[in-house]
PDB file of N, CA and C in Angstrom:
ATOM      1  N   UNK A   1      48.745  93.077 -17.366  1.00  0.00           N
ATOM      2  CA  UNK A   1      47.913  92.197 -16.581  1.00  0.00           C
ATOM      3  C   UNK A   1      46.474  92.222 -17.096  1.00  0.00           C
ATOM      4  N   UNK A   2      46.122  93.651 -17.285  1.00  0.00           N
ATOM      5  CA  UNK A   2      44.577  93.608 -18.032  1.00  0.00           C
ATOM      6  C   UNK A   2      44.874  92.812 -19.486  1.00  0.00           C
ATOM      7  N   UNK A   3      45.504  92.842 -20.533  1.00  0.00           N
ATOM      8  CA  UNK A   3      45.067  92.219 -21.243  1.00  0.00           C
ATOM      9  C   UNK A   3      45.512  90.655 -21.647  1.00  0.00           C
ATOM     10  N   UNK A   4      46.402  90.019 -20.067  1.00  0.00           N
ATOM     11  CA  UNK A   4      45.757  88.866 -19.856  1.00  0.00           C
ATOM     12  C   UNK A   4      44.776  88.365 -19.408  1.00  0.00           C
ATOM     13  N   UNK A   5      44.107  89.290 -18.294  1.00  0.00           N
ATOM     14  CA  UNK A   5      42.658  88.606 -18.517  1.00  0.00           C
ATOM     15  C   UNK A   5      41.964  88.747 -19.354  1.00  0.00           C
ATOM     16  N   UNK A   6      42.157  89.419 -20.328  1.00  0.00           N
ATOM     17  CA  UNK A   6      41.053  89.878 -20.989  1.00  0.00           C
ATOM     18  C   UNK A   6      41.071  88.076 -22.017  1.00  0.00           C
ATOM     19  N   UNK A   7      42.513  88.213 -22.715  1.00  0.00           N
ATOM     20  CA  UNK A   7      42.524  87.080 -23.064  1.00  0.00           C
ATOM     21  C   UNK A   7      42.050  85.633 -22.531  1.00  0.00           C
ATOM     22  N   UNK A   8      42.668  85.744 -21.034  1.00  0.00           N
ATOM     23  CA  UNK A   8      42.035  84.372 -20.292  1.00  0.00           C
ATOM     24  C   UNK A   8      40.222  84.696 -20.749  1.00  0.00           C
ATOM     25  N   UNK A   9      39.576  85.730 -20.302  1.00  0.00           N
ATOM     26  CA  UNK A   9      38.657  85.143 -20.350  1.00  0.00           C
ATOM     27  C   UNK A   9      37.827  85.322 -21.919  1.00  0.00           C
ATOM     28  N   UNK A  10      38.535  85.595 -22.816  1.00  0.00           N
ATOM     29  CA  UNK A  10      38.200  85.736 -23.894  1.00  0.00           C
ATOM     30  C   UNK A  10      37.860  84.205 -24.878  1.00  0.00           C
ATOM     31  N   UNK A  11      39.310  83.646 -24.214  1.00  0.00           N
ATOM     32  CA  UNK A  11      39.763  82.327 -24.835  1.00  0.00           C
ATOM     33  C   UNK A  11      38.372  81.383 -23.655  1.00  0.00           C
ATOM     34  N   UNK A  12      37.936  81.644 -22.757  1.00  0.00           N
ATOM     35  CA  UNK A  12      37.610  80.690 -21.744  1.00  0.00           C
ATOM     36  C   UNK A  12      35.958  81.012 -22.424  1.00  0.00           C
ATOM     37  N   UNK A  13      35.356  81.470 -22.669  1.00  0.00           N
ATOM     38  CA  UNK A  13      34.131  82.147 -23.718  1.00  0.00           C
ATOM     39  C   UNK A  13      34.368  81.222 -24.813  1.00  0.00           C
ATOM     40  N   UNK A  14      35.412  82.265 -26.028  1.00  0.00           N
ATOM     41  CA  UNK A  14      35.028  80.749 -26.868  1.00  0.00           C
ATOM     42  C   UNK A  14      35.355  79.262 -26.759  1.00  0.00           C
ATOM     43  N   UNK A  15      35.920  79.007 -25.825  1.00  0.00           N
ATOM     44  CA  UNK A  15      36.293  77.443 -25.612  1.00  0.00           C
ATOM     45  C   UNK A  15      34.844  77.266 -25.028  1.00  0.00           C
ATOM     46  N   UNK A  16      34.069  77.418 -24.237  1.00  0.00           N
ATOM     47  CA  UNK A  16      32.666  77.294 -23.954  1.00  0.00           C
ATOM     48  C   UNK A  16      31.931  77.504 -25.355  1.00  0.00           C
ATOM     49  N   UNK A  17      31.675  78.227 -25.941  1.00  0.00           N
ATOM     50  CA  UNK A  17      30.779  78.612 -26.926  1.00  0.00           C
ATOM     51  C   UNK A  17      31.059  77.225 -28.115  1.00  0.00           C
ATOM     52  N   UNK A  18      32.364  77.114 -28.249  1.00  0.00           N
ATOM     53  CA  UNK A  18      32.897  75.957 -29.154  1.00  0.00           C
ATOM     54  C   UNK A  18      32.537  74.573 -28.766  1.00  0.00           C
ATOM     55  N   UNK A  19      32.792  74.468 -27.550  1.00  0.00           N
ATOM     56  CA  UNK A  19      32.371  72.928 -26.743  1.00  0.00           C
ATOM     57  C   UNK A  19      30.746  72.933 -26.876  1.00  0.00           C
ATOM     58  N   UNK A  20      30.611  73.722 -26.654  1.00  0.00           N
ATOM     59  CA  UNK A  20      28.475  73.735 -26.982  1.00  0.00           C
ATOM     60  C   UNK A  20      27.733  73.593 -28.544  1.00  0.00           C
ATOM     61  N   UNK A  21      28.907  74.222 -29.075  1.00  0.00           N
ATOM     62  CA  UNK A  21      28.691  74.209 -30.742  1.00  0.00           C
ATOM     63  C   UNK A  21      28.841  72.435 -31.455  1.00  0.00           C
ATOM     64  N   UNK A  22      30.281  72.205 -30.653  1.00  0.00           N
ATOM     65  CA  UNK A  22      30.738  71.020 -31.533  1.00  0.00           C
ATOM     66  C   UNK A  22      29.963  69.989 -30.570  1.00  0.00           C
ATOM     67  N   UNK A  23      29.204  69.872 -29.422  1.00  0.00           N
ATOM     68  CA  UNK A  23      28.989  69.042 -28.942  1.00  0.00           C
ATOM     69  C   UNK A  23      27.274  69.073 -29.509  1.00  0.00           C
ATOM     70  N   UNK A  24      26.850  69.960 -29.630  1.00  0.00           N
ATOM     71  CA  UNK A  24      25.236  69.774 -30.553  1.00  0.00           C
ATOM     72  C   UNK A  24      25.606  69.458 -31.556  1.00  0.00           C
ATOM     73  N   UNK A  25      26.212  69.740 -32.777  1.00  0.00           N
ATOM     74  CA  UNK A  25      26.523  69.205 -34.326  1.00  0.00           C
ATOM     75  C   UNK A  25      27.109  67.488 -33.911  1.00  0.00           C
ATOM     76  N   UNK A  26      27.266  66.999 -32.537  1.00  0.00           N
ATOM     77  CA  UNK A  26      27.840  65.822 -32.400  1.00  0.00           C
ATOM     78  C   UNK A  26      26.509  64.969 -32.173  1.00  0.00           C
ATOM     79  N   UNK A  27      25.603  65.531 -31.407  1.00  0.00           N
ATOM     80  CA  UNK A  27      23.882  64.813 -31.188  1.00  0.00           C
ATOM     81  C   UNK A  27      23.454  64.900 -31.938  1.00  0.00           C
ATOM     82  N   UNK A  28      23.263  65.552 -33.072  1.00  0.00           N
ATOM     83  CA  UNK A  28      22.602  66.145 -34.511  1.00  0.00           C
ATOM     84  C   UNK A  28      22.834  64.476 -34.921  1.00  0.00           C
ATOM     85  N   UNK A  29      24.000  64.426 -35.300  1.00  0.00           N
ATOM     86  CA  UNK A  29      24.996  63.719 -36.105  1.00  0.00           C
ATOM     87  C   UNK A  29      24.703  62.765 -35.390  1.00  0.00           C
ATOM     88  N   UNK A  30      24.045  62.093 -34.491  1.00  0.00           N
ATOM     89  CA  UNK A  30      24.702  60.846 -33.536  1.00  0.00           C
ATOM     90  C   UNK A  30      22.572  60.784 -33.808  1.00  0.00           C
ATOM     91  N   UNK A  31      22.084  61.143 -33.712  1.00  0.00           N
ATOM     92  CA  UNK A  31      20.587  61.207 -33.757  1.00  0.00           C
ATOM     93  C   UNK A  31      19.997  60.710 -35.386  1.00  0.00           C
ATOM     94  N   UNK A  32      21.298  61.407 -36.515  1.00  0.00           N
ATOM     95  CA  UNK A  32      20.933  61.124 -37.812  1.00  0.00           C
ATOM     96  C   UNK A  32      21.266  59.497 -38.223  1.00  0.00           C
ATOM     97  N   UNK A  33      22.341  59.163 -37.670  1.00  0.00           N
ATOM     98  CA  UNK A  33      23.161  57.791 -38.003  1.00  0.00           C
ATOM     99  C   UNK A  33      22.307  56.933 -36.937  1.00  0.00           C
ATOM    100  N   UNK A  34      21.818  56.687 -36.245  1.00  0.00           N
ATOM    101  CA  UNK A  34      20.943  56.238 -35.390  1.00  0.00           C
ATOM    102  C   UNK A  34      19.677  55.901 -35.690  1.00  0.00           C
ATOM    103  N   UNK A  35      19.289  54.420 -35.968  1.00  0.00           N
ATOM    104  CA  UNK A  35      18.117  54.261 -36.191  1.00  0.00           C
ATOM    105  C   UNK A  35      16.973  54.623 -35.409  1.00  0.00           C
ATOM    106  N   UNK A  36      16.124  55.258 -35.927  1.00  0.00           N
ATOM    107  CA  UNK A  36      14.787  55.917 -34.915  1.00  0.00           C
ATOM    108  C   UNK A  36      15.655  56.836 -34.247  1.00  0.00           C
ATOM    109  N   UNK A  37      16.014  57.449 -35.137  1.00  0.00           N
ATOM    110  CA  UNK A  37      17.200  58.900 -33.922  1.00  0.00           C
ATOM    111  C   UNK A  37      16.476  60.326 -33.544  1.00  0.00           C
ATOM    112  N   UNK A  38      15.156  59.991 -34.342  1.00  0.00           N
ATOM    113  CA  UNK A  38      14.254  61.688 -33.673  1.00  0.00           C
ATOM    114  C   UNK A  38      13.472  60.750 -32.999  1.00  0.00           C
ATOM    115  N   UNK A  39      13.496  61.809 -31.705  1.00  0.00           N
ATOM    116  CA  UNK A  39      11.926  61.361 -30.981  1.00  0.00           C
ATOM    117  C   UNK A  39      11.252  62.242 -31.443  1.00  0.00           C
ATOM    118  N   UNK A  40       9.452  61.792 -31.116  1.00  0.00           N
ATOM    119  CA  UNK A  40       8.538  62.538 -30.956  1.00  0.00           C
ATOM    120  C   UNK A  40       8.132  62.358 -29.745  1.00  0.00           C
ATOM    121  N   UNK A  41       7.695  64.005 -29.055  1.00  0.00           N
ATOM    122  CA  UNK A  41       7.454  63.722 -27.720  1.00  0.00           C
ATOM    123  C   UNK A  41       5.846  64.303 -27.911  1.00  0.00           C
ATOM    124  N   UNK A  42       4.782  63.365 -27.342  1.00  0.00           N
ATOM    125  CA  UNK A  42       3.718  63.836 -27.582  1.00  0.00           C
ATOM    126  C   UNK A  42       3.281  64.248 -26.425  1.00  0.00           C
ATOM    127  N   UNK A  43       3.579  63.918 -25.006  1.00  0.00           N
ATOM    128  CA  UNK A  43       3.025  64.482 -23.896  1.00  0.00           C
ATOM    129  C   UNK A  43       3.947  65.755 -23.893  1.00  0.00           C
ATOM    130  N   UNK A  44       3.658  67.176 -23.397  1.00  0.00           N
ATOM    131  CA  UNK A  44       4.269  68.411 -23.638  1.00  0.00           C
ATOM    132  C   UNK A  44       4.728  68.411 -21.922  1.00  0.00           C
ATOM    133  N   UNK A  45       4.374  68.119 -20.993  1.00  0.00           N
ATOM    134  CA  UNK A  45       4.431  67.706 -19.825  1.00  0.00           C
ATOM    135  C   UNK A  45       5.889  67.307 -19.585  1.00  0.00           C
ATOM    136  N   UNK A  46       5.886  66.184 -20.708  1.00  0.00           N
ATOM    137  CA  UNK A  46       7.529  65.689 -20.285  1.00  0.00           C
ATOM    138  C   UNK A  46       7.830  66.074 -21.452  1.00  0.00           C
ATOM    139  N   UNK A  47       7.582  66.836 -22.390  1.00  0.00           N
ATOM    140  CA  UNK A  47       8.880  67.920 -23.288  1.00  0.00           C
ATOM    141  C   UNK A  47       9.166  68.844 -22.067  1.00  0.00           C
ATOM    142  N   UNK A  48       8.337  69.356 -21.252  1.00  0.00           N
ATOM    143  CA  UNK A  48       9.422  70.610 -20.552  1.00  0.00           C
ATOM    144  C   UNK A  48       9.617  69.757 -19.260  1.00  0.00           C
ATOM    145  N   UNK A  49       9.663  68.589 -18.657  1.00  0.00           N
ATOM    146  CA  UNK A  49      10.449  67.839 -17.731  1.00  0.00           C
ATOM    147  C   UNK A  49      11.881  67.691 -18.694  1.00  0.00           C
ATOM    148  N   UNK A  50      11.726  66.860 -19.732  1.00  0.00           N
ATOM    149  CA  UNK A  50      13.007  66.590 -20.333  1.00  0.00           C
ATOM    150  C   UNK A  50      13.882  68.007 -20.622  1.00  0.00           C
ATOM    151  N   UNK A  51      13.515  69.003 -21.102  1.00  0.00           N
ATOM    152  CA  UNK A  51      13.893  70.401 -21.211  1.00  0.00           C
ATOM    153  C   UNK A  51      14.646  70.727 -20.011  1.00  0.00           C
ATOM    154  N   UNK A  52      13.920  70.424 -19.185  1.00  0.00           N
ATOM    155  CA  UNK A  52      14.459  71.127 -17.701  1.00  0.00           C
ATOM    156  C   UNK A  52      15.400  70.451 -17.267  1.00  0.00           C
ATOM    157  N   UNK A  53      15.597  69.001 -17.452  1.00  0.00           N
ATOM    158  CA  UNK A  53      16.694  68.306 -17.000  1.00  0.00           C
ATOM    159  C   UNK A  53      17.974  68.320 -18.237  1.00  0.00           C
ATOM    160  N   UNK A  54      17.870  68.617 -18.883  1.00  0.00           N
ATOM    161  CA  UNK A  54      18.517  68.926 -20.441  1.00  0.00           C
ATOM    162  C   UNK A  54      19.438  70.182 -19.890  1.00  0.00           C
ATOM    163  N   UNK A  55      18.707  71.062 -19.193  1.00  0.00           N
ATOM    164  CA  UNK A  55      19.662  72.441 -18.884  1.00  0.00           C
ATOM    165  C   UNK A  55      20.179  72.100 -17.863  1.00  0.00           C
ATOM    166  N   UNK A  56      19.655  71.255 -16.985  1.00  0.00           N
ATOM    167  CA  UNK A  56      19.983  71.097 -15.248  1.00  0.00           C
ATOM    168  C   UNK A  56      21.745  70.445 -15.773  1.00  0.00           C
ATOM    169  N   UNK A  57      21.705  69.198 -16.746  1.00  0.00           N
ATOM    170  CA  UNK A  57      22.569  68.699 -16.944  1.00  0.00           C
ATOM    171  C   UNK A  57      23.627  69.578 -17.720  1.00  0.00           C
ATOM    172  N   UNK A  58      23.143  70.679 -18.132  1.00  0.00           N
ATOM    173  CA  UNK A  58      24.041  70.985 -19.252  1.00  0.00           C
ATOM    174  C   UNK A  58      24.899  72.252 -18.001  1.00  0.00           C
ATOM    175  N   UNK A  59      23.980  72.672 -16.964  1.00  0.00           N
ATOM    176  CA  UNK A  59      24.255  73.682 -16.004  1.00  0.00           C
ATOM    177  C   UNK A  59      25.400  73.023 -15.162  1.00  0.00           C
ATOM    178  N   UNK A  60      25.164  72.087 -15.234  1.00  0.00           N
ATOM    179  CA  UNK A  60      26.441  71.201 -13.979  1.00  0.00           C
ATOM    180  C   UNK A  60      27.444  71.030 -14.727  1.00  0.00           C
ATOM    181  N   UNK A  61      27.508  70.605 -16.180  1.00  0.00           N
ATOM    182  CA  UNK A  61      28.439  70.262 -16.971  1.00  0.00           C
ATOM    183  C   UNK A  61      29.385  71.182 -17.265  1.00  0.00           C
ATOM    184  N   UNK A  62      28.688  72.561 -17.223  1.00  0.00           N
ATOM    185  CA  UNK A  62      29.127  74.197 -17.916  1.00  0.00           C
ATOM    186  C   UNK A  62      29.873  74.527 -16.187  1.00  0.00           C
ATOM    187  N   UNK A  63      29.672  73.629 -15.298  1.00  0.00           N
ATOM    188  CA  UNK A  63      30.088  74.236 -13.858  1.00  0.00           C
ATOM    189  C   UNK A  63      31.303  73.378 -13.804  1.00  0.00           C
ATOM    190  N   UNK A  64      31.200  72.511 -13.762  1.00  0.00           N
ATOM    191  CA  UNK A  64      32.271  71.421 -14.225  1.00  0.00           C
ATOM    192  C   UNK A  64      33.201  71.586 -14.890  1.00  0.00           C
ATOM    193  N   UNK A  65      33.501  71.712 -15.904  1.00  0.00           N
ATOM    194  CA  UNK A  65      34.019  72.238 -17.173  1.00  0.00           C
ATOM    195  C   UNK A  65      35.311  73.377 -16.764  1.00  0.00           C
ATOM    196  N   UNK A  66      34.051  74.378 -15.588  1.00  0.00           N
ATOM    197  CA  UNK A  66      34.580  76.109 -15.609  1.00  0.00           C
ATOM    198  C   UNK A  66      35.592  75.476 -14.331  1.00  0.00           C
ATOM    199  N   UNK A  67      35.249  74.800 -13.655  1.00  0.00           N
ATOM    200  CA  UNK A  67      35.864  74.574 -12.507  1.00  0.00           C
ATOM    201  C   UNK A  67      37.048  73.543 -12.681  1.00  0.00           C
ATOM    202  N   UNK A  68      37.071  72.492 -13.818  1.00  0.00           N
ATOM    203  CA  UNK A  68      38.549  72.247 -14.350  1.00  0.00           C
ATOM    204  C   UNK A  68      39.412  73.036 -14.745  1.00  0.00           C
ATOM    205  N   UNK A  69      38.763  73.934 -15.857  1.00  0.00           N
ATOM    206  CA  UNK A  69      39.805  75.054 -16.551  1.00  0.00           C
ATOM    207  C   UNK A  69      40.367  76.061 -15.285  1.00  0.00           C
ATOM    208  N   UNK A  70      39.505  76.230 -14.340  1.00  0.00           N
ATOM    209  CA  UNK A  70      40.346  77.098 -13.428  1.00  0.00           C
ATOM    210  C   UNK A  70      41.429  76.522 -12.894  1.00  0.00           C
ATOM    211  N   UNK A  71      40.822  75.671 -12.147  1.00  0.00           N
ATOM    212  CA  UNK A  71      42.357  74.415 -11.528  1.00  0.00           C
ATOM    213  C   UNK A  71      43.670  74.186 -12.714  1.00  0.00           C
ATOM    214  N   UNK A  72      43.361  73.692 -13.776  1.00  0.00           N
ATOM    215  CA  UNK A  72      44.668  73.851 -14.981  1.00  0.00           C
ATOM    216  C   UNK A  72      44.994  75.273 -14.951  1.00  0.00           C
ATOM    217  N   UNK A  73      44.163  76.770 -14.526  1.00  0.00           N
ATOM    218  CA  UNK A  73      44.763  77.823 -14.768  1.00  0.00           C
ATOM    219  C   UNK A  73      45.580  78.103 -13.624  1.00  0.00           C
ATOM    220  N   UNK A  74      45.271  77.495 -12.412  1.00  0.00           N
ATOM    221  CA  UNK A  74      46.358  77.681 -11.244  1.00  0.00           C
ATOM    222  C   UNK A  74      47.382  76.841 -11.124  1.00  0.00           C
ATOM    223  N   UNK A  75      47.229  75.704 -11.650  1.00  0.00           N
ATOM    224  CA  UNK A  75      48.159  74.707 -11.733  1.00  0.00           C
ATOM    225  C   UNK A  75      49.703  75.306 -12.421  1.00  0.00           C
ATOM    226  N   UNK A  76      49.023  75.827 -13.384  1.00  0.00           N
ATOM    227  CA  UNK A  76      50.043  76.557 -14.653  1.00  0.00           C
ATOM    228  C   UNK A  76      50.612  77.614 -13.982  1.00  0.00           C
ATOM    229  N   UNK A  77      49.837  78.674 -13.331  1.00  0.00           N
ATOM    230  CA  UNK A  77      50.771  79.487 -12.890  1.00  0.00           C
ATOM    231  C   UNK A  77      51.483  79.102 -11.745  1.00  0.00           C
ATOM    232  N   UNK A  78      51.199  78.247 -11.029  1.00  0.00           N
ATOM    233  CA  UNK A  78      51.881  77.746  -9.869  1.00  0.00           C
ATOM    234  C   UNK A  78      53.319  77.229 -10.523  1.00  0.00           C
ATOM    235  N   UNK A  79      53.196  76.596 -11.927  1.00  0.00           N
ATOM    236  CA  UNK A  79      54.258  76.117 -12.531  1.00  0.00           C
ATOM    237  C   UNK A  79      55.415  77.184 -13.170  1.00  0.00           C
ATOM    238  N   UNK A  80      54.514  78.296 -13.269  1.00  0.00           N
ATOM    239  CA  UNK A  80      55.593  79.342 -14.123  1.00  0.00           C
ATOM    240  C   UNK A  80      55.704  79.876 -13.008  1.00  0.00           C
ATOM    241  N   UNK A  81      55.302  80.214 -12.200  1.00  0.00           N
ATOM    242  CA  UNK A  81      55.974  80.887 -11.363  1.00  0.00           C
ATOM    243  C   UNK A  81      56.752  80.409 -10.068  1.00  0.00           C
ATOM    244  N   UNK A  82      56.888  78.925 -10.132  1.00  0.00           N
ATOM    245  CA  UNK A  82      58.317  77.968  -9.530  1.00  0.00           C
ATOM    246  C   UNK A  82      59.581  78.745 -10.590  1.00  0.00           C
ATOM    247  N   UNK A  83      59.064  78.399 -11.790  1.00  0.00           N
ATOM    248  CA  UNK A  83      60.342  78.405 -12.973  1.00  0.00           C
ATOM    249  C   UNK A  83      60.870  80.048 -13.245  1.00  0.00           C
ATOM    250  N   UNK A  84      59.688  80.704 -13.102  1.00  0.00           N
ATOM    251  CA  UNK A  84      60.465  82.276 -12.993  1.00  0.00           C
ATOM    252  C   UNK A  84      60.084  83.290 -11.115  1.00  0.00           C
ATOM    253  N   UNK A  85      61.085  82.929 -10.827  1.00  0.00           N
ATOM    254  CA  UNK A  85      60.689  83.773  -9.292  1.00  0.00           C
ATOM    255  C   UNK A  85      61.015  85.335  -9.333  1.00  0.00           C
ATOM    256  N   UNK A  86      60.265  85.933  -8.210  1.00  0.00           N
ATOM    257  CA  UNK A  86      59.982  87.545  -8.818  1.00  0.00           C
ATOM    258  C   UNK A  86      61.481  88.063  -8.733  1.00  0.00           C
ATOM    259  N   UNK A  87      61.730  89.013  -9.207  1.00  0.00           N
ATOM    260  CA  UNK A  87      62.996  90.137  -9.428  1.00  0.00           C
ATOM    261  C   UNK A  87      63.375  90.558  -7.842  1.00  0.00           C
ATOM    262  N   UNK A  88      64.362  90.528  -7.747  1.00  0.00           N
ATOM    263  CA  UNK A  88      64.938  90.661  -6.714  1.00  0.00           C
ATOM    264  C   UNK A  88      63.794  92.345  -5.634  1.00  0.00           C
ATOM    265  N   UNK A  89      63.907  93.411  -6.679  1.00  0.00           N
ATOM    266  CA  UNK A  89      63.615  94.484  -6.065  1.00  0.00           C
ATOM    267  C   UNK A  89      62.459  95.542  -7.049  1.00  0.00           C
ATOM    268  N   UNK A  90      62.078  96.358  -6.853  1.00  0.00           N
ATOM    269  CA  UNK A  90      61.101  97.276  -7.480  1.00  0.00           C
ATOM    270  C   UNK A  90      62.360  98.178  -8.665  1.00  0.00           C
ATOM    271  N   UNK A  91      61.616  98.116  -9.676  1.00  0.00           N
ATOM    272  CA  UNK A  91      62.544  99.055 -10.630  1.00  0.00           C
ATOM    273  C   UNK A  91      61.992 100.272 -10.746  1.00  0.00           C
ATOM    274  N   UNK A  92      60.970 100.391 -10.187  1.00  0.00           N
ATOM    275  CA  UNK A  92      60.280 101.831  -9.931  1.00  0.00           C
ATOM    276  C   UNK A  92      60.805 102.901  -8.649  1.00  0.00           C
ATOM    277  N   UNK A  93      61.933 102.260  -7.836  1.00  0.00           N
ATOM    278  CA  UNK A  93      62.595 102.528  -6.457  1.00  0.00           C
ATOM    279  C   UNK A  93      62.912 103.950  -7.194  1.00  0.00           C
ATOM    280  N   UNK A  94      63.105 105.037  -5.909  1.00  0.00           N
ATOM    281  CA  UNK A  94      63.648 106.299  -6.325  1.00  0.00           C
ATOM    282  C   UNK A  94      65.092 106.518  -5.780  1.00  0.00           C
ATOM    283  N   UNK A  95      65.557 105.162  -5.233  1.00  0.00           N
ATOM    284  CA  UNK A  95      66.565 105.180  -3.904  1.00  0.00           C
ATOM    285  C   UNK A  95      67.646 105.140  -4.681  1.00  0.00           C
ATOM    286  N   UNK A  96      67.504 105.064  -5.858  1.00  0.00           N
ATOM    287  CA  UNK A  96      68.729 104.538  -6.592  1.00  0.00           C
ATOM    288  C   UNK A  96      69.784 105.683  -7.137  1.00  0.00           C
ATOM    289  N   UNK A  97      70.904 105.538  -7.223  1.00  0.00           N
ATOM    290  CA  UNK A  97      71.584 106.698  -7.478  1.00  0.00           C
ATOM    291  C   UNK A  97      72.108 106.748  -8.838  1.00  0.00           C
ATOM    292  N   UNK A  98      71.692 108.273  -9.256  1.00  0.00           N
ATOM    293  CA  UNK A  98      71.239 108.431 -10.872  1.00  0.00           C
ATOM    294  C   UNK A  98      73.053 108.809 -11.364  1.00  0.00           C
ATOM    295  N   UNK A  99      72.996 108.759 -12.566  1.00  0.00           N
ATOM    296  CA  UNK A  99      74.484 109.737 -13.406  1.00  0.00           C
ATOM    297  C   UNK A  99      73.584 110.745 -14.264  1.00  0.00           C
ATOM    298  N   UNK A 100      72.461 111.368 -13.318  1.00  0.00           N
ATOM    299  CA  UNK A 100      71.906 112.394 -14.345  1.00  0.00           C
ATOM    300  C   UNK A 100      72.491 113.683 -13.764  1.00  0.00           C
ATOM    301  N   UNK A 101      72.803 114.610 -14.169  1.00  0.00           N
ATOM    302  CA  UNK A 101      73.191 115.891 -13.384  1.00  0.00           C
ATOM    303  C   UNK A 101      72.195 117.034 -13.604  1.00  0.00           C
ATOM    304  N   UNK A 102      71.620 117.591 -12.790  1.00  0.00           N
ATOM    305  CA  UNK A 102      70.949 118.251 -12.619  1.00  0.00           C
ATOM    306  C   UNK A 102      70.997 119.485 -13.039  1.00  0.00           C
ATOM    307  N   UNK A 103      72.267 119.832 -12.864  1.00  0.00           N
ATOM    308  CA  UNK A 103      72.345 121.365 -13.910  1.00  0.00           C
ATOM    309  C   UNK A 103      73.732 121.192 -14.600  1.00  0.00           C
ATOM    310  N   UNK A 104      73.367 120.657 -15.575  1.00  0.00           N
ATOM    311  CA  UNK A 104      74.433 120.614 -16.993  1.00  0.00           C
ATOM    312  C   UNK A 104      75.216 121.977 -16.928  1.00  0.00           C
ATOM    313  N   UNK A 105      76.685 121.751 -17.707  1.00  0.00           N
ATOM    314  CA  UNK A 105      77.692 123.598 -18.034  1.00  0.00           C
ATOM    315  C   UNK A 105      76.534 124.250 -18.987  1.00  0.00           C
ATOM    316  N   UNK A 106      75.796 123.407 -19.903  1.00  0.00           N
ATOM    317  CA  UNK A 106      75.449 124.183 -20.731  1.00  0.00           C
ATOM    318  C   UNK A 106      74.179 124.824 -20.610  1.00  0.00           C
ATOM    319  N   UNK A 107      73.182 124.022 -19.531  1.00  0.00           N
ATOM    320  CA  UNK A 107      72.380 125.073 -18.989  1.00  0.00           C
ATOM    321  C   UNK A 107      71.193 124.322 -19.311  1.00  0.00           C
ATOM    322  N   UNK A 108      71.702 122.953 -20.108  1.00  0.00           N
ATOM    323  CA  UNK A 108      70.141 122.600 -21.033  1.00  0.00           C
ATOM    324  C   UNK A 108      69.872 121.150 -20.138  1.00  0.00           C
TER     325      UNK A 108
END
């Protein structure tokens, strides 16, 4: 169980880190092919207004995002676990009656 989460949230990290990666190399790219694709911002006023709404948007998006992948992660187990239902009983039970014998002829 630990090292499915570890994986869930291993994989859920870089799928974030990747979506942030490939989605800046996509504005890069979308800014270069774009005529007049750099701004210059000369009031600094609204460089850190635009800044601030830049994260605000990117904060909802990163909330968004986390809050689909969870829903597909319950969805899924809701699905595997229709298709495999639990084991009848505990295999850890002590109730069960052994063919071990406790004191062998030979002593060992």
């Amino acid at each position: 169980m630990i090292r499915r989460g570890f994986w869930l949230t291993a994989g859920a990290v870089s799928g974030i880190w990747g979506y942030r990666r490939v989605a800046a190399v996509g504005r890069r790219v979308s800014a270069s092919l774009t005529p007049g694709g750099t701004l210059k911002l000369t009031d600094t006023r609204a460089g850190t207004r635009s800044a601030s709404r830049r994260a605000r948007r990117g904060a909802v998006t990163l909330a968004r995002e986390t809050y689909r992948f969870t829903r597909d992660v319950r969805e899924g187990m809701e699905l595997y676990m229709a298709r495999h239902p639990a084991p009848a009983g505990s295999t850890l039970s002590t109730d069960r009656t052994t063919h071990h014998d406790a004191h062998p002829e030979d002593g060992h």
